[in-house]
PDB file of N, CA and C in Angstrom:
ATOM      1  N   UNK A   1     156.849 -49.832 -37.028  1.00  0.00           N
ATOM      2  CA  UNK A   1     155.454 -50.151 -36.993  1.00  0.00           C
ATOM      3  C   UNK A   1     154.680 -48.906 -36.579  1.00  0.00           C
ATOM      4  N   UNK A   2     153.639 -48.747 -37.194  1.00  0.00           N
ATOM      5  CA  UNK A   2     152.388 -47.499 -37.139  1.00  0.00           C
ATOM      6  C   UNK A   2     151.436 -48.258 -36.742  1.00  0.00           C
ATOM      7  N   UNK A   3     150.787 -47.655 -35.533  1.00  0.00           N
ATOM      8  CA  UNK A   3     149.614 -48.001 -34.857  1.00  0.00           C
ATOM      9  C   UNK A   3     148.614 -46.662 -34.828  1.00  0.00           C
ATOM     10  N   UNK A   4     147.544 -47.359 -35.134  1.00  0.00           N
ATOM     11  CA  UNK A   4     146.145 -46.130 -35.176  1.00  0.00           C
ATOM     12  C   UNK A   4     145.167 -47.001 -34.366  1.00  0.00           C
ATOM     13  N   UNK A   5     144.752 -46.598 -32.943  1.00  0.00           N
ATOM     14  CA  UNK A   5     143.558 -46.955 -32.520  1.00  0.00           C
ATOM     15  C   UNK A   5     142.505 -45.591 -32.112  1.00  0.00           C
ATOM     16  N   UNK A   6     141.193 -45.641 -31.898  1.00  0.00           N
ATOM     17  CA  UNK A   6     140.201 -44.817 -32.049  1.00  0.00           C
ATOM     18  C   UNK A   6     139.221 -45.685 -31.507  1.00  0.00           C
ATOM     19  N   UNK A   7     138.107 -45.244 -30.281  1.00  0.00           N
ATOM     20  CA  UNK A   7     137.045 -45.422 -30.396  1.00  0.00           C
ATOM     21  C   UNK A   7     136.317 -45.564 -31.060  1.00  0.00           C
ATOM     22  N   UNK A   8     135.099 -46.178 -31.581  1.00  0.00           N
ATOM     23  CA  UNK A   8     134.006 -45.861 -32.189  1.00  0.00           C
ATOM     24  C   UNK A   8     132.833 -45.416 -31.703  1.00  0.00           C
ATOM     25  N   UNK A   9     132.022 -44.231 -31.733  1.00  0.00           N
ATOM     26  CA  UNK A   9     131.395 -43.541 -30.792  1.00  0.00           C
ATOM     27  C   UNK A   9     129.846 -44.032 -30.693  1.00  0.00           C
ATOM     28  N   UNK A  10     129.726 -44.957 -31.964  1.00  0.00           N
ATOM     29  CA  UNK A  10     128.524 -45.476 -31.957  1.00  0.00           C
ATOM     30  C   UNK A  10     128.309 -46.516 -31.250  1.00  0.00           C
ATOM     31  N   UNK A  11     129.388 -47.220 -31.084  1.00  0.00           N
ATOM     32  CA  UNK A  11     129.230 -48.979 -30.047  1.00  0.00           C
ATOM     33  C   UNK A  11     129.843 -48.670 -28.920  1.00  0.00           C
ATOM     34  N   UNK A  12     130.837 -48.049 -28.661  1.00  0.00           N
ATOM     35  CA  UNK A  12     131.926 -47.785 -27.816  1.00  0.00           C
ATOM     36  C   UNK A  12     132.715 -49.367 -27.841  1.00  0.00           C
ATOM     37  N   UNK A  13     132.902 -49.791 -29.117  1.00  0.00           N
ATOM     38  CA  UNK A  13     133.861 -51.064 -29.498  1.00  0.00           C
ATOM     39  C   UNK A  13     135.139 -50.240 -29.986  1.00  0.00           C
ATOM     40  N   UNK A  14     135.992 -50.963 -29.692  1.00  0.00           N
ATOM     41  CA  UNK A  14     137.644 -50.038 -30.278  1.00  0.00           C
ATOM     42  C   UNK A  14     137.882 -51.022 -31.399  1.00  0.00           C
ATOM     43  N   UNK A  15     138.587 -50.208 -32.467  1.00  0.00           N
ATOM     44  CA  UNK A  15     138.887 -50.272 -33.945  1.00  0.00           C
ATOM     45  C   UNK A  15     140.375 -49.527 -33.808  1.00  0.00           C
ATOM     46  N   UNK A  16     140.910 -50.977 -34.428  1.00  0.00           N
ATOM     47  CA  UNK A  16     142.265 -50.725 -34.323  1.00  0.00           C
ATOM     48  C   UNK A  16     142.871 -51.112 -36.004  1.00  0.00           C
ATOM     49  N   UNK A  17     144.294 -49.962 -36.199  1.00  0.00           N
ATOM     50  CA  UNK A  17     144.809 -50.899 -37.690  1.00  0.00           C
ATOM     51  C   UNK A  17     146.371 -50.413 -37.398  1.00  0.00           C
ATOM     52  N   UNK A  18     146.924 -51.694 -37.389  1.00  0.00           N
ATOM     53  CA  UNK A  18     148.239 -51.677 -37.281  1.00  0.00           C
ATOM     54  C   UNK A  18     149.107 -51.924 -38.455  1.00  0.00           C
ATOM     55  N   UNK A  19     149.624 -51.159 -38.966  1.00  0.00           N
ATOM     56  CA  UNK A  19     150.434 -51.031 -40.021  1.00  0.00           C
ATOM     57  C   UNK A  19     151.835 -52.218 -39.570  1.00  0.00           C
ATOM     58  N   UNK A  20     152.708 -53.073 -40.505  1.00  0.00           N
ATOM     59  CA  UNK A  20     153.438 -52.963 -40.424  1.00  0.00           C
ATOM     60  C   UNK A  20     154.638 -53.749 -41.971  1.00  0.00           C
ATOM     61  N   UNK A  21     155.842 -53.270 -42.378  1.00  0.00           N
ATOM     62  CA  UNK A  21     156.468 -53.005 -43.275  1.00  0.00           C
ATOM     63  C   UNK A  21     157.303 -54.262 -43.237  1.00  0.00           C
ATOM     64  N   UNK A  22     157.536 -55.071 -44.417  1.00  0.00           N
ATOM     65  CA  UNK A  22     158.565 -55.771 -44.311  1.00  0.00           C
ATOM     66  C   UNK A  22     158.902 -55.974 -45.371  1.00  0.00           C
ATOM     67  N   UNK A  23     159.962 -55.555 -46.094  1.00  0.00           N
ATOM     68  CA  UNK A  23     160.637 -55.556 -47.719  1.00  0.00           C
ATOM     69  C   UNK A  23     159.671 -54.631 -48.270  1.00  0.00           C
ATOM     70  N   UNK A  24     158.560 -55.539 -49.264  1.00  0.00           N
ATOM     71  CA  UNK A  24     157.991 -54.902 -50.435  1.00  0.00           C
ATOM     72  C   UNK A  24     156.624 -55.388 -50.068  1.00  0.00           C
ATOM     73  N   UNK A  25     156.610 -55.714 -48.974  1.00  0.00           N
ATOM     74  CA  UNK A  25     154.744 -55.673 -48.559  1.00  0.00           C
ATOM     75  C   UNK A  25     154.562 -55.610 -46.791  1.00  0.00           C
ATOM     76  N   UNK A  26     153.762 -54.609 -47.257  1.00  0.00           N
ATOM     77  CA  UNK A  26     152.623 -53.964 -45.875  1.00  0.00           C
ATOM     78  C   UNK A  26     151.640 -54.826 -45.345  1.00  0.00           C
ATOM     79  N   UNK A  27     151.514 -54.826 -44.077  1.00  0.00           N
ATOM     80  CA  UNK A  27     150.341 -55.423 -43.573  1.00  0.00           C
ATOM     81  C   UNK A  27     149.500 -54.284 -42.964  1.00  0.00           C
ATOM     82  N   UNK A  28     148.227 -54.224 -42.980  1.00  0.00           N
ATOM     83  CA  UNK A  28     147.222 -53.457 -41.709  1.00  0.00           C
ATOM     84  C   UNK A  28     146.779 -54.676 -41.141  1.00  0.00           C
ATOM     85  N   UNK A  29     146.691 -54.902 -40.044  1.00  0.00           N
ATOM     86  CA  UNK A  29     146.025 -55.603 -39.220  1.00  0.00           C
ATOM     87  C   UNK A  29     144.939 -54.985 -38.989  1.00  0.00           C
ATOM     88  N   UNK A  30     143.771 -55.214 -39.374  1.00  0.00           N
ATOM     89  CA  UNK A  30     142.654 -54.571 -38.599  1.00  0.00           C
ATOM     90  C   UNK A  30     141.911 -55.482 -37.218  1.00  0.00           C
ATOM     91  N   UNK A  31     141.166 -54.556 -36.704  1.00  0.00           N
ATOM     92  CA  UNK A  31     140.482 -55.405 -35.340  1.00  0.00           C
ATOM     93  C   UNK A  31     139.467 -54.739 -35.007  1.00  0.00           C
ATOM     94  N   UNK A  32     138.270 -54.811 -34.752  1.00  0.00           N
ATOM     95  CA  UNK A  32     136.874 -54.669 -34.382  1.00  0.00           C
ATOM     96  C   UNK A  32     136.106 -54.972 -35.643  1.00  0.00           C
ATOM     97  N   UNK A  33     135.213 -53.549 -35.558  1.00  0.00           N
ATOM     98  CA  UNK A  33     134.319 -53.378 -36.601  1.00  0.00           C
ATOM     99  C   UNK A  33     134.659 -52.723 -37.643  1.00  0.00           C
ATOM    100  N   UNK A  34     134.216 -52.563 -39.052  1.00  0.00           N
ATOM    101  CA  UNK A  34     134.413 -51.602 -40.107  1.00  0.00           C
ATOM    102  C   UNK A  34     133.169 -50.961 -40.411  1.00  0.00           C
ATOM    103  N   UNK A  35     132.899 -50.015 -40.122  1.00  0.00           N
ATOM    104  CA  UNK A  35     131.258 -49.669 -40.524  1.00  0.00           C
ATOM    105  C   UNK A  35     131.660 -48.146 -40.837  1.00  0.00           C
ATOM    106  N   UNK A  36     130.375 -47.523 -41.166  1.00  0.00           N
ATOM    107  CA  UNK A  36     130.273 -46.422 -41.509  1.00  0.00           C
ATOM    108  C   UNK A  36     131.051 -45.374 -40.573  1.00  0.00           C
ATOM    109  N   UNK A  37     131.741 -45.543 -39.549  1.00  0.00           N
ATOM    110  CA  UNK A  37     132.007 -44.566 -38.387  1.00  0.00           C
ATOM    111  C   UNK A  37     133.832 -44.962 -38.558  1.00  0.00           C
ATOM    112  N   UNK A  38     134.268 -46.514 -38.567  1.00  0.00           N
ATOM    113  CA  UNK A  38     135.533 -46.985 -38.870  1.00  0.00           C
ATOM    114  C   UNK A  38     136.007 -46.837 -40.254  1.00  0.00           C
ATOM    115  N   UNK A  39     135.309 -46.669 -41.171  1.00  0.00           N
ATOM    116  CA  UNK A  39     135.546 -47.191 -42.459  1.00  0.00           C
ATOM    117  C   UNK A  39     136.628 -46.141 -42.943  1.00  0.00           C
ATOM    118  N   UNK A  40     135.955 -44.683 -42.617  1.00  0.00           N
ATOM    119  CA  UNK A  40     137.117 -43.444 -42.906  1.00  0.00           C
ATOM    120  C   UNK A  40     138.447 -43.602 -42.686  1.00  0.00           C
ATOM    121  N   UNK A  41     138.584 -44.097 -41.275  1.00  0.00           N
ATOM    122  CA  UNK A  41     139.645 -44.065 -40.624  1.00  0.00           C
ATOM    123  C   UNK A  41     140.599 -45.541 -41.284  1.00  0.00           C
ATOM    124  N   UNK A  42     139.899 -46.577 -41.995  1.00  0.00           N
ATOM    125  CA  UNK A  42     140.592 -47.624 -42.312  1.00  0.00           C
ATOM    126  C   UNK A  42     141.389 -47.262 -43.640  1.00  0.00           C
ATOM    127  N   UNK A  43     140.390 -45.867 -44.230  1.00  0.00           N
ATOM    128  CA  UNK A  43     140.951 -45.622 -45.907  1.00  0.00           C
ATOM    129  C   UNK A  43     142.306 -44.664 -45.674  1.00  0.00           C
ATOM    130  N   UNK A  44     142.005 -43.726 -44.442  1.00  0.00           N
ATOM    131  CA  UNK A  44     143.083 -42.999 -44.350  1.00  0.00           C
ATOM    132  C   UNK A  44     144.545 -43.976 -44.039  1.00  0.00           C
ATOM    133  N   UNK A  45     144.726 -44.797 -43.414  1.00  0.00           N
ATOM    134  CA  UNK A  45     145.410 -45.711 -42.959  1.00  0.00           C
ATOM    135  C   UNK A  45     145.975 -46.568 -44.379  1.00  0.00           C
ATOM    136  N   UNK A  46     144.946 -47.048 -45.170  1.00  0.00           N
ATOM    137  CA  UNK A  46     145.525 -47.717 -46.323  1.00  0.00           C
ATOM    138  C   UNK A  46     146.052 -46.813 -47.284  1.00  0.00           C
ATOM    139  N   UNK A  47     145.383 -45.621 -47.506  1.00  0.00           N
ATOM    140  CA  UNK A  47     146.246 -44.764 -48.715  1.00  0.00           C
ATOM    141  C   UNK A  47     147.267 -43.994 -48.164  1.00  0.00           C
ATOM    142  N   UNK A  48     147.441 -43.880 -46.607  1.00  0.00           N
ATOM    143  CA  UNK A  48     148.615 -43.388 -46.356  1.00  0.00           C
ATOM    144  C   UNK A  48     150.013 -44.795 -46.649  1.00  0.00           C
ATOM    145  N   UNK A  49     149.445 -45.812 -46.606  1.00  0.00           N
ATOM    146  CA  UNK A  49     150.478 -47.374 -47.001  1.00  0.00           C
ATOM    147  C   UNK A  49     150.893 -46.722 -48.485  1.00  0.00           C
ATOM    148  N   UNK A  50     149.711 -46.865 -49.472  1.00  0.00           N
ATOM    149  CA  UNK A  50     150.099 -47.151 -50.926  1.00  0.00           C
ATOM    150  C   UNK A  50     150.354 -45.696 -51.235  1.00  0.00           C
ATOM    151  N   UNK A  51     150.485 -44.442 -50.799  1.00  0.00           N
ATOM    152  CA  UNK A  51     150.664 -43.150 -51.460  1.00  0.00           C
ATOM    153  C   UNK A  51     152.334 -43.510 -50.546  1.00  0.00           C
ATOM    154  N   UNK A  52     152.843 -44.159 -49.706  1.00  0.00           N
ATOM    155  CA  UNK A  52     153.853 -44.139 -49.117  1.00  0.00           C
ATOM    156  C   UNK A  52     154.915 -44.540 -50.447  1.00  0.00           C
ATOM    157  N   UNK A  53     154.283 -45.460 -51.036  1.00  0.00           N
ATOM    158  CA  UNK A  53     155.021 -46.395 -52.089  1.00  0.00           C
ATOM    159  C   UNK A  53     156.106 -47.666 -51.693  1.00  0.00           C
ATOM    160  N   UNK A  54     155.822 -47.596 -50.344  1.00  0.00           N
ATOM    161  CA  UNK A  54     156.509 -48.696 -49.366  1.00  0.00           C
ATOM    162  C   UNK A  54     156.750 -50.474 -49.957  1.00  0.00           C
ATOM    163  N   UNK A  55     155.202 -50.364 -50.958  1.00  0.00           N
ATOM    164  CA  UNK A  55     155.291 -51.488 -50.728  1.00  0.00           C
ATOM    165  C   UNK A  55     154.575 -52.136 -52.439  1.00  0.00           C
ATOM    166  N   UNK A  56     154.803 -53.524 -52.374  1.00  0.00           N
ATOM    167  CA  UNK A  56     154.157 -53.862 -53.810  1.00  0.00           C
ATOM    168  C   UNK A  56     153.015 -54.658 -53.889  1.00  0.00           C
ATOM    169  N   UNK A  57     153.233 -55.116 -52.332  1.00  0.00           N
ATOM    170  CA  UNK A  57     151.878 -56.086 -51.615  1.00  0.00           C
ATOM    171  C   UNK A  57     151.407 -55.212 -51.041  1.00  0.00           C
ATOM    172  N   UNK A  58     150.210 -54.961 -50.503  1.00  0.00           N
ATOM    173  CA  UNK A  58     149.499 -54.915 -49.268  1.00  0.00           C
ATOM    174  C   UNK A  58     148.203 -55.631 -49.283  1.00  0.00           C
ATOM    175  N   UNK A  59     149.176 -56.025 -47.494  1.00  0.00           N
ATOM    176  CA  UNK A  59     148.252 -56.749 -47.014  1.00  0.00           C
ATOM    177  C   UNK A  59     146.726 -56.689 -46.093  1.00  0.00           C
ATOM    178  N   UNK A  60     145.349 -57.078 -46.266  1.00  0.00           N
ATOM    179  CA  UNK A  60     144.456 -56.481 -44.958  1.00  0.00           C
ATOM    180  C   UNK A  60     143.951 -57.557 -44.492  1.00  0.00           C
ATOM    181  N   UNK A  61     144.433 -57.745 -43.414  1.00  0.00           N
ATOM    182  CA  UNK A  61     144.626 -58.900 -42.328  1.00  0.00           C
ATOM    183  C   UNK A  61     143.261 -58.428 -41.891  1.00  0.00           C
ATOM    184  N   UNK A  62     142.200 -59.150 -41.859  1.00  0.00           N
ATOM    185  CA  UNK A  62     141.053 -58.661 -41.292  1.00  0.00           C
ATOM    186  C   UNK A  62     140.398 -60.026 -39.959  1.00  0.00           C
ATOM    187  N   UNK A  63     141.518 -61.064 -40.077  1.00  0.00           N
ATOM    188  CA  UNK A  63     141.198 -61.856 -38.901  1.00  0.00           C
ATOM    189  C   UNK A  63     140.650 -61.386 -38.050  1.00  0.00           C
ATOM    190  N   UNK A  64     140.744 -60.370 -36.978  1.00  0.00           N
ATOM    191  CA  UNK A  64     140.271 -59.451 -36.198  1.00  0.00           C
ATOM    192  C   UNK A  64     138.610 -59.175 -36.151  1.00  0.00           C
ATOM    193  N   UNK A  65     138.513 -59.012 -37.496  1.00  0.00           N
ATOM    194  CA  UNK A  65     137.246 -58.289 -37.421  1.00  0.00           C
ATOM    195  C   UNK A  65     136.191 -58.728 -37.434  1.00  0.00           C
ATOM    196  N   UNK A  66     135.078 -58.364 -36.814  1.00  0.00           N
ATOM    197  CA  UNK A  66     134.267 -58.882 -35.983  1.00  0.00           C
ATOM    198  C   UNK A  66     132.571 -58.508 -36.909  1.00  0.00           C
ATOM    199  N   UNK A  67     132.852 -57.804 -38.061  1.00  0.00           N
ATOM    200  CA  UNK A  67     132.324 -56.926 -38.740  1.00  0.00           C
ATOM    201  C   UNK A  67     132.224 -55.896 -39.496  1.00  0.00           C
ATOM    202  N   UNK A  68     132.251 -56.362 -40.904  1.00  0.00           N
ATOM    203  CA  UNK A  68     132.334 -55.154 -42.346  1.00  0.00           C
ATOM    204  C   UNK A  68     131.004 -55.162 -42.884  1.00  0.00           C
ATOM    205  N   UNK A  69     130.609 -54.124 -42.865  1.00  0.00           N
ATOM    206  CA  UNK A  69     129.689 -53.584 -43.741  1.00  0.00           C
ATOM    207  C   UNK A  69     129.889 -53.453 -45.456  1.00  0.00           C
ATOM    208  N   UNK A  70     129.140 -52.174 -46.336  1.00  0.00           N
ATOM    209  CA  UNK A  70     129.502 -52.214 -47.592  1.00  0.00           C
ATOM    210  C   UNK A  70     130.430 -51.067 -47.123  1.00  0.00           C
ATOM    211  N   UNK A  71     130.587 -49.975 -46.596  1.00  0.00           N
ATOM    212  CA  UNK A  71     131.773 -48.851 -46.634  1.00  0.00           C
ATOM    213  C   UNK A  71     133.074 -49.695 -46.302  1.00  0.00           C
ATOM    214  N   UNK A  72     132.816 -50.371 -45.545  1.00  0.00           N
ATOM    215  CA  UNK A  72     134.683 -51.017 -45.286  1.00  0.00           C
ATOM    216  C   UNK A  72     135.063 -51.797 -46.631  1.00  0.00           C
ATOM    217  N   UNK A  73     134.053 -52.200 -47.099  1.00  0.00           N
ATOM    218  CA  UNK A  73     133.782 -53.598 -48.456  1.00  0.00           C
ATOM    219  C   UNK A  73     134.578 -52.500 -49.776  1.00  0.00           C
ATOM    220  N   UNK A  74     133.528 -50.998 -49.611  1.00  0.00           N
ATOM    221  CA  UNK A  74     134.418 -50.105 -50.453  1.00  0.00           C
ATOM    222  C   UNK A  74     136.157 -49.672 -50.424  1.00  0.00           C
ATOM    223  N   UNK A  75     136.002 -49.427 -49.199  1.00  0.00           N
ATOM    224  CA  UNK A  75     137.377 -49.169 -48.664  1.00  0.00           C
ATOM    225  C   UNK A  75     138.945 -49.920 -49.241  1.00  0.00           C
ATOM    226  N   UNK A  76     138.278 -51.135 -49.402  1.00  0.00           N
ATOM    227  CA  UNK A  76     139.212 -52.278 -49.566  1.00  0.00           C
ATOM    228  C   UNK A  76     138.649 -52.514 -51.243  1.00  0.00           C
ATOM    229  N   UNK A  77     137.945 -52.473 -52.103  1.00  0.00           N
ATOM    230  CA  UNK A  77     138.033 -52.369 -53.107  1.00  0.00           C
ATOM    231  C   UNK A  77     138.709 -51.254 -53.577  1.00  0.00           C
ATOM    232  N   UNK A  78     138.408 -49.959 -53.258  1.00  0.00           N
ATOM    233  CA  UNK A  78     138.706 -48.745 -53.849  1.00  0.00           C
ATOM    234  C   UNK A  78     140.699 -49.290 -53.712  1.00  0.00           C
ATOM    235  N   UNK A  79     141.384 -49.544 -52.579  1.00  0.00           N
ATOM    236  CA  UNK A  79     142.633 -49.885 -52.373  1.00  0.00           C
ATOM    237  C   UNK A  79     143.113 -50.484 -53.432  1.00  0.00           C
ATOM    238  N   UNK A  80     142.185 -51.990 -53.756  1.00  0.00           N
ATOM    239  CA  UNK A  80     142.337 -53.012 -54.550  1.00  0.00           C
ATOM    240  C   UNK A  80     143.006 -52.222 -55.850  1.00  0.00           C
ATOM    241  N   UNK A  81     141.973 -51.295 -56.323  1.00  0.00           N
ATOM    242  CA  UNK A  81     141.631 -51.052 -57.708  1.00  0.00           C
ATOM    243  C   UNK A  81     143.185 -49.898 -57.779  1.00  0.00           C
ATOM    244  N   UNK A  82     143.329 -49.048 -56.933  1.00  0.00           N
ATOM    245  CA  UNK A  82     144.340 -48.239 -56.875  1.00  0.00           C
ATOM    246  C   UNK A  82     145.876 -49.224 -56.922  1.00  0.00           C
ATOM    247  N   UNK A  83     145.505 -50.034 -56.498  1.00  0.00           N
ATOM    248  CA  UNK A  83     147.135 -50.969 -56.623  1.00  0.00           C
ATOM    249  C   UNK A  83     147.121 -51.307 -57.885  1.00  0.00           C
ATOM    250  N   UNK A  84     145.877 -52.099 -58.031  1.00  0.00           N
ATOM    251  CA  UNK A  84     146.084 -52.672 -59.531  1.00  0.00           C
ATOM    252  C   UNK A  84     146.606 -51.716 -60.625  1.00  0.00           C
ATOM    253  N   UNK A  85     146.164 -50.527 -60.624  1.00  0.00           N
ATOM    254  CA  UNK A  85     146.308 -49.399 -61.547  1.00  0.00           C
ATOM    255  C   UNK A  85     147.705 -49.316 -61.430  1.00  0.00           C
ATOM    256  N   UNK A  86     148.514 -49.462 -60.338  1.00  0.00           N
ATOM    257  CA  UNK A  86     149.899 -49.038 -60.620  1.00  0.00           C
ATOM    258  C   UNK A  86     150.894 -50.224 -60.677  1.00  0.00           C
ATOM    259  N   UNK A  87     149.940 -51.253 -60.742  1.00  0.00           N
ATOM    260  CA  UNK A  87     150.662 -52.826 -61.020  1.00  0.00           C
ATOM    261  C   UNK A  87     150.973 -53.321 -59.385  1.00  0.00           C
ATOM    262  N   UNK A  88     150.348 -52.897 -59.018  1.00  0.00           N
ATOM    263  CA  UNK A  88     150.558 -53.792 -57.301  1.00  0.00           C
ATOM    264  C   UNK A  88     149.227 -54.414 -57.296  1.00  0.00           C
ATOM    265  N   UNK A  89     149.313 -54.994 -55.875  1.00  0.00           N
ATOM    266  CA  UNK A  89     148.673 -55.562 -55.577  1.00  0.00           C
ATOM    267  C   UNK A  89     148.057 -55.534 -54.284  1.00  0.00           C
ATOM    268  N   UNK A  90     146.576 -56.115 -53.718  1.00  0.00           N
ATOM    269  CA  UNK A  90     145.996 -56.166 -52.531  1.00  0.00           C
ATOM    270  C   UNK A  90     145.740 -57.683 -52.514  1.00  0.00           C
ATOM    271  N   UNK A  91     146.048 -58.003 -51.024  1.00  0.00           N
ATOM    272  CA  UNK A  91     145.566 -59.394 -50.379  1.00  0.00           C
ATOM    273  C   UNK A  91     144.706 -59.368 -48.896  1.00  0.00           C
ATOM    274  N   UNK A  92     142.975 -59.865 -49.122  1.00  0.00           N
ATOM    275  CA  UNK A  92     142.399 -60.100 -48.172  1.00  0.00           C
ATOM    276  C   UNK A  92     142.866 -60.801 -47.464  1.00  0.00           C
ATOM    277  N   UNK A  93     143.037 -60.949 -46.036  1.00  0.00           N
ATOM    278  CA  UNK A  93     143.853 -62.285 -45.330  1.00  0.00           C
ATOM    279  C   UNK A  93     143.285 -62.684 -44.140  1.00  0.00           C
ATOM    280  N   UNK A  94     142.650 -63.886 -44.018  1.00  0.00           N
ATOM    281  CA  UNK A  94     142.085 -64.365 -42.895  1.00  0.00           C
ATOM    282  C   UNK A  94     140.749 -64.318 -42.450  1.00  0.00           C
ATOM    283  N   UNK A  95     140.329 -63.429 -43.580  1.00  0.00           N
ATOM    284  CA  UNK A  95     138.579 -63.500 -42.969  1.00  0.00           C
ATOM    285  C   UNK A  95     137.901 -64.523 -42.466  1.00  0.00           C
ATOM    286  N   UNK A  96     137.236 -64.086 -41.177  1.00  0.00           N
ATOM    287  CA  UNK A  96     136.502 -65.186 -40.609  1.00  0.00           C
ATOM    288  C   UNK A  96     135.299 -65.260 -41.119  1.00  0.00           C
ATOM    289  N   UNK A  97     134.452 -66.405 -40.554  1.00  0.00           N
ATOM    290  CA  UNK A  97     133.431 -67.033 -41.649  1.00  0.00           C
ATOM    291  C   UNK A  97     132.471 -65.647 -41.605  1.00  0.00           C
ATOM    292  N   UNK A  98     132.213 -64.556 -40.803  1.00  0.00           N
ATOM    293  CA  UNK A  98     130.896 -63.925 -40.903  1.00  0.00           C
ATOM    294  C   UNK A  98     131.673 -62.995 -42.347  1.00  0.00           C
ATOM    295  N   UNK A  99     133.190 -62.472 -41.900  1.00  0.00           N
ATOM    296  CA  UNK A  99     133.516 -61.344 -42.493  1.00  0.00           C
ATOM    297  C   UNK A  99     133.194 -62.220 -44.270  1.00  0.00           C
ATOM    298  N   UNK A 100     133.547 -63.583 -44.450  1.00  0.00           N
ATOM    299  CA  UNK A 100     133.855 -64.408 -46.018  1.00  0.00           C
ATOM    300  C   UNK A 100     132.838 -63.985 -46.429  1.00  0.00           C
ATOM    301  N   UNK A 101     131.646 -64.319 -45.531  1.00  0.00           N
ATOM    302  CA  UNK A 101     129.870 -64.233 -46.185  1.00  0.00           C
ATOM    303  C   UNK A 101     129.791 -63.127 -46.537  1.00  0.00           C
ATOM    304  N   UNK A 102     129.696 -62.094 -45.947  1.00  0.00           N
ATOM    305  CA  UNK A 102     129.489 -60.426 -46.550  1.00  0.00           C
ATOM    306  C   UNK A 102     130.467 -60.634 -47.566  1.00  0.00           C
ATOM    307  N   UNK A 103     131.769 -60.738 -47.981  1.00  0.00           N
ATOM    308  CA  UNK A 103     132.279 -60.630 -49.133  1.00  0.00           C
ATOM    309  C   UNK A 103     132.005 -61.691 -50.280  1.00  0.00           C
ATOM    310  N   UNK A 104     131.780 -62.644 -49.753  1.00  0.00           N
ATOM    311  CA  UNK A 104     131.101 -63.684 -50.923  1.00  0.00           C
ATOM    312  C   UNK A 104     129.315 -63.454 -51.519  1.00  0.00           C
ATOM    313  N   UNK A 105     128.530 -62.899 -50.774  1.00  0.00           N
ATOM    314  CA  UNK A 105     127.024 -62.114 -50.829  1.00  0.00           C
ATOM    315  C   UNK A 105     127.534 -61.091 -51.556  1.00  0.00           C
ATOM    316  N   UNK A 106     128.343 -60.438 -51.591  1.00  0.00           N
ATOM    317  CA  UNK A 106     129.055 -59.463 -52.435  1.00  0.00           C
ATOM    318  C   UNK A 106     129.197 -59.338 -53.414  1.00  0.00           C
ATOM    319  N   UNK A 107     129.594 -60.854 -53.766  1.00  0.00           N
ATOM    320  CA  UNK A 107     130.341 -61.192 -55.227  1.00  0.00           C
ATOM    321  C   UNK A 107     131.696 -60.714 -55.047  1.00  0.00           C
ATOM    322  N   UNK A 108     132.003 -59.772 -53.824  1.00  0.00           N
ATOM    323  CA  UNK A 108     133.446 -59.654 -54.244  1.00  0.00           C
ATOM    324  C   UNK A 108     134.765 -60.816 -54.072  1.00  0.00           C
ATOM    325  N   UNK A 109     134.477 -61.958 -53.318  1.00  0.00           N
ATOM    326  CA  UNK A 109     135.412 -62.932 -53.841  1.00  0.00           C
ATOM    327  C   UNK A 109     135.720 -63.274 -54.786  1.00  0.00           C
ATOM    328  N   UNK A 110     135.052 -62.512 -56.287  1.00  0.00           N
ATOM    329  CA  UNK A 110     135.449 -62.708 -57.534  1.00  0.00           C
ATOM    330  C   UNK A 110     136.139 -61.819 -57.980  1.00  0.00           C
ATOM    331  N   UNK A 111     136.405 -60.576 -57.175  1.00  0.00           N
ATOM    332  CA  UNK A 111     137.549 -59.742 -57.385  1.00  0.00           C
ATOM    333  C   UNK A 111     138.669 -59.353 -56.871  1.00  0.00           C
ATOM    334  N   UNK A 112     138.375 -59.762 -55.920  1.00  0.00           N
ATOM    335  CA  UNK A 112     139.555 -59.820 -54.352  1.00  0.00           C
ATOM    336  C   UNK A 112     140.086 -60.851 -54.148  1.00  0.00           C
ATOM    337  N   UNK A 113     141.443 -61.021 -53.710  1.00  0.00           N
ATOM    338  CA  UNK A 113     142.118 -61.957 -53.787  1.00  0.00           C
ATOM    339  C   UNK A 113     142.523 -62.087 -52.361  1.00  0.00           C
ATOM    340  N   UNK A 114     141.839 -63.009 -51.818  1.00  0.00           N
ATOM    341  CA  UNK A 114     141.746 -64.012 -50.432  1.00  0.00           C
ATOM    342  C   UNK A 114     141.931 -64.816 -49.938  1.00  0.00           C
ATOM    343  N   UNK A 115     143.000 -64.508 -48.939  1.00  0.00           N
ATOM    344  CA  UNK A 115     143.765 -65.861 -48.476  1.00  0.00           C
ATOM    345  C   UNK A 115     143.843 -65.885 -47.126  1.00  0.00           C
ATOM    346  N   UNK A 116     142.871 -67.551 -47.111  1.00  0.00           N
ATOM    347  CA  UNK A 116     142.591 -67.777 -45.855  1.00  0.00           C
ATOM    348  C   UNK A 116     143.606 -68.117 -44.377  1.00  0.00           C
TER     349      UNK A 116
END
């Protein structure tokens, strides 16, 4: 298991993403916020998963989070679209009701595949 935690210097809320491996799919656990200050740090974390080639799932457990903006919203599309391209796959997992609304206001529940 790979753990990345970091301050965020704008709230002083901690943003955490815990990687972890089992067969042919990855989880990140994320936890706090995703915003413009987290969002970097969530992409480095996911393309270090799928450039790993670890896995055929990955998963982004976003139960945790307390708040995504559109950069985290990118973050996790841009992932999406990179799996799909190589025949894998991404699974949203657990969003709570604020995180569903920003992705359903989105429209992206029509491209992301989310499981509650």
């Amino acid at each position: 298991m790979r753990e990345l935690t970091t301050d965020t210097p704008a709230s002083n809320e901690t943003f955490s993403a815990v990687v972890s491996v089992a067969g042919h799919e990855a989880t990140v656990a994320v936890s706090g916020e995703i915003d413009l200050a987290t969002a970097p740090i969530l992409r480095d974390v996911v393309l270090g998963v799928i450039e790993s080639g670890e896995c055929r799932t990955l998963v982004v457990d976003i139960g945790a989070v307390r708040f995504i903006d559109s950069t985290g919203l990118g973050v996790i599309v841009g992932a999406n679209r990179r799996l799909a391209d190589s025949g894998r796959r991404l699974l949203v997992a657990h969003p709570t009701s604020a995180t569903r609304r920003v992705i359903e206001v989105s429209g992206l529940d029509r491209v992301l595949d989310i499981r509650s």
